[in-house]
C-alpha atoms as a PDB file:
ATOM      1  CA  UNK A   1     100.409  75.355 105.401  1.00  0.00           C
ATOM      2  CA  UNK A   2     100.051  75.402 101.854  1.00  0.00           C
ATOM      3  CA  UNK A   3      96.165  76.252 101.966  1.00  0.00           C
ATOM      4  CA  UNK A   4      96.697  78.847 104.233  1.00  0.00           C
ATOM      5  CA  UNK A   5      99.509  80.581 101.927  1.00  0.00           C
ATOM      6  CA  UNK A   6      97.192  79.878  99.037  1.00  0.00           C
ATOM      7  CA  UNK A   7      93.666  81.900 100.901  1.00  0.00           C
ATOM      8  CA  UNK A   8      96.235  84.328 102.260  1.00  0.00           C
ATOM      9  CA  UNK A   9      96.952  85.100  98.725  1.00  0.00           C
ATOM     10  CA  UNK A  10      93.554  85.208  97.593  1.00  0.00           C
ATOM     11  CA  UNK A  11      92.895  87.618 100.324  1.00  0.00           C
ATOM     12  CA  UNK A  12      95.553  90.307  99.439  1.00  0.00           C
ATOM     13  CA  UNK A  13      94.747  89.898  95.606  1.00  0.00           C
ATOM     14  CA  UNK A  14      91.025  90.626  96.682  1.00  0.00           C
ATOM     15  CA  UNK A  15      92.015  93.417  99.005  1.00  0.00           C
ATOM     16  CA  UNK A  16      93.890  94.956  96.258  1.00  0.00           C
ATOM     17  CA  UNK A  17      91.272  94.705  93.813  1.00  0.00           C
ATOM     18  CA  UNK A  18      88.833  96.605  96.158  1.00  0.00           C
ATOM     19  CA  UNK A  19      91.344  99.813  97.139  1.00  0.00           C
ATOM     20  CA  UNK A  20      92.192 100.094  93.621  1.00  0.00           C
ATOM     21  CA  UNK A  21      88.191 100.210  92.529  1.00  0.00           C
ATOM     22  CA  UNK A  22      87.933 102.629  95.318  1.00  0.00           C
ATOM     23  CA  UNK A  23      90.541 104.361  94.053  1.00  0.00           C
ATOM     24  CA  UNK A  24      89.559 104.855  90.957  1.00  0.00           C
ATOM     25  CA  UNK A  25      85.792 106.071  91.994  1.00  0.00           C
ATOM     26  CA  UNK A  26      87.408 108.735  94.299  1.00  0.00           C
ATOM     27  CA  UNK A  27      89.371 109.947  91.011  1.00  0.00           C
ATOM     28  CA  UNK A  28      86.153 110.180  89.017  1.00  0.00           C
ATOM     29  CA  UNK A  29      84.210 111.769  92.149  1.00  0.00           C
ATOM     30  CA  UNK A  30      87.026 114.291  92.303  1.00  0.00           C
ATOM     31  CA  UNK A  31      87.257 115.076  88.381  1.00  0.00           C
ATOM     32  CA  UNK A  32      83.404 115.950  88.405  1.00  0.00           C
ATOM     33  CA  UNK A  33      83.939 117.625  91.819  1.00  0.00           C
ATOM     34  CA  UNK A  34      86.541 119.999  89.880  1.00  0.00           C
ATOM     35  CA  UNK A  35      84.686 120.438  87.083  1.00  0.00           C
ATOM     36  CA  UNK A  36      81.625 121.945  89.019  1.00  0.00           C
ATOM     37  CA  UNK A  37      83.946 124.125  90.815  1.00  0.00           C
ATOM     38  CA  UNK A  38      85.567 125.559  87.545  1.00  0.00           C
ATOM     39  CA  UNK A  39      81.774 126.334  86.188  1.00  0.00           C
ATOM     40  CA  UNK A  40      80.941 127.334  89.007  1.00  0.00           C
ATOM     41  CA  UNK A  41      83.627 129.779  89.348  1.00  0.00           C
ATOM     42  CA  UNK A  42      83.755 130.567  85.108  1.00  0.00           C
ATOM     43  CA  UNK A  43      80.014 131.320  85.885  1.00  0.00           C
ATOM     44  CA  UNK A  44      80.243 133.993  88.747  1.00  0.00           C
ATOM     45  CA  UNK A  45      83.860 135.393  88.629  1.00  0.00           C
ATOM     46  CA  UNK A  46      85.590 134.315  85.566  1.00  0.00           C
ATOM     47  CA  UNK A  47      85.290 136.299  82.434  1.00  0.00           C
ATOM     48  CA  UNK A  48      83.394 133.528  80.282  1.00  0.00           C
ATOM     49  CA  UNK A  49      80.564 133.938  82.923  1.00  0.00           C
ATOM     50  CA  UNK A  50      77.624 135.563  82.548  1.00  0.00           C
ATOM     51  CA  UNK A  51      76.529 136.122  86.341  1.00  0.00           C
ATOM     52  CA  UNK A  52      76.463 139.613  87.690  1.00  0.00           C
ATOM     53  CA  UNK A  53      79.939 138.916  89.650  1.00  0.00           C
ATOM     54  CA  UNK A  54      81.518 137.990  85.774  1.00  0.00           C
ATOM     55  CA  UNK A  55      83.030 140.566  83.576  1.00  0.00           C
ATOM     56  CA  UNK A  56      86.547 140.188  85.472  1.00  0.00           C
ATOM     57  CA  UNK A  57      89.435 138.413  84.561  1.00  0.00           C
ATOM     58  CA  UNK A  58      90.355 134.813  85.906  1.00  0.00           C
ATOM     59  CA  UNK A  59      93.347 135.503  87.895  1.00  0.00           C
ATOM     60  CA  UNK A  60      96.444 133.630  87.291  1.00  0.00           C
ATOM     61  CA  UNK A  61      95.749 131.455  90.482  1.00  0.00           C
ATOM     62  CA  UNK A  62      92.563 130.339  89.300  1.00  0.00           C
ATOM     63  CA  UNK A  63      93.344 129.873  85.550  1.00  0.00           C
ATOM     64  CA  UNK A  64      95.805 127.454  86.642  1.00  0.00           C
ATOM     65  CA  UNK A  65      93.765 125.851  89.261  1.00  0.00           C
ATOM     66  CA  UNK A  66      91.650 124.898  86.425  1.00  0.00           C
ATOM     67  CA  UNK A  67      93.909 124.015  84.370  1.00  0.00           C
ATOM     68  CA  UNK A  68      95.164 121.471  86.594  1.00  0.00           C
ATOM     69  CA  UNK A  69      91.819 119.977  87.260  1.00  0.00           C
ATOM     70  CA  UNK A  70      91.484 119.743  83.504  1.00  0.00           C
ATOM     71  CA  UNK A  71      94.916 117.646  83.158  1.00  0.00           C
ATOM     72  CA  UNK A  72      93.447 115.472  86.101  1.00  0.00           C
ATOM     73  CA  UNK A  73      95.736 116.805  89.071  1.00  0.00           C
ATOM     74  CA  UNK A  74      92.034 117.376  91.237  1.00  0.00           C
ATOM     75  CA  UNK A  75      94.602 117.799  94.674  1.00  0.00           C
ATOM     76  CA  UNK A  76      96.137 120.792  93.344  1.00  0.00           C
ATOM     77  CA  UNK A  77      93.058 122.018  91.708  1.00  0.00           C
ATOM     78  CA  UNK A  78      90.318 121.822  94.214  1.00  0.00           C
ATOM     79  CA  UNK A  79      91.863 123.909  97.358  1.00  0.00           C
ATOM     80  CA  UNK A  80      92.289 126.761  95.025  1.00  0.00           C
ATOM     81  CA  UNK A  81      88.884 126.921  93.350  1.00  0.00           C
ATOM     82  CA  UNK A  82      87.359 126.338  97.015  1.00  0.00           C
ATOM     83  CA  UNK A  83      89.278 128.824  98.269  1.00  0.00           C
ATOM     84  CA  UNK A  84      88.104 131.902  95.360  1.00  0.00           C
ATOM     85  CA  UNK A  85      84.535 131.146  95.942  1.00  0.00           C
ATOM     86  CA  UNK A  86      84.519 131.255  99.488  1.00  0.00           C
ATOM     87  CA  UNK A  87      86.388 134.247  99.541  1.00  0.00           C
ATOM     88  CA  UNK A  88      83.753 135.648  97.042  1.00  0.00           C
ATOM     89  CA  UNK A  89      80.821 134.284  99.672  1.00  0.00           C
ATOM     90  CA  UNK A  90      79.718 132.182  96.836  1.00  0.00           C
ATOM     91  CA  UNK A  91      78.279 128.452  97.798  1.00  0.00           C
ATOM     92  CA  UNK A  92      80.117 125.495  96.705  1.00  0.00           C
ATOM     93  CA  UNK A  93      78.902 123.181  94.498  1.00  0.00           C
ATOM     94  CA  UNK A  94      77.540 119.937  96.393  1.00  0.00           C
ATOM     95  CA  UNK A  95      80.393 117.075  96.770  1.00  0.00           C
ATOM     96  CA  UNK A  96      80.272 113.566  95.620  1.00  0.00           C
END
């Protein structure tokens, strides 16, 4: 009984290890994810853009879209970024 408790152990510590690595790489994938939506967006809508859609303001939506991606809260971030350049027909940056 012992042995078992001990690889049953080992097994959850291992388990553990992996989601949390996982974790971690989905946070990173996300981050960069955000980040080519915010140049993306700077780029064609924003005003620091240079594209012929730039010139305008960054609505209040979007400026704090990317500020959240920027303090690392990607969830919040992400939907709203999507959501301006689809609504502008632009493409999305590639994911992952």
């Amino acid at each position: 009984m012992k042995m078992f408790n001990t690889c049953v152990i080992a097994a959850m510590s291992l388990a553990l290890a992996v989601a949390a690595s996982a974790q971690t790489d989905s946070k990173a994938s996300d981050a960069r994810y955000c980040e080519a939506l915010t140049t993306k967006y700077q780029a064609f809508l924003g005003s620091l853009g240079s594209g012929k859609r730039s010139g305008q303001d960054t609505d209040v939506a979007a400026k704090l879209a990317i500020e959240k991606c920027q303090k690392g809260d990607t969830a919040a971030g992400i939907p709203v970024l999507e959501g301006k350049l689809k609504d502008a027909k632009i493409e999305l940056p590639p994911r992952g």
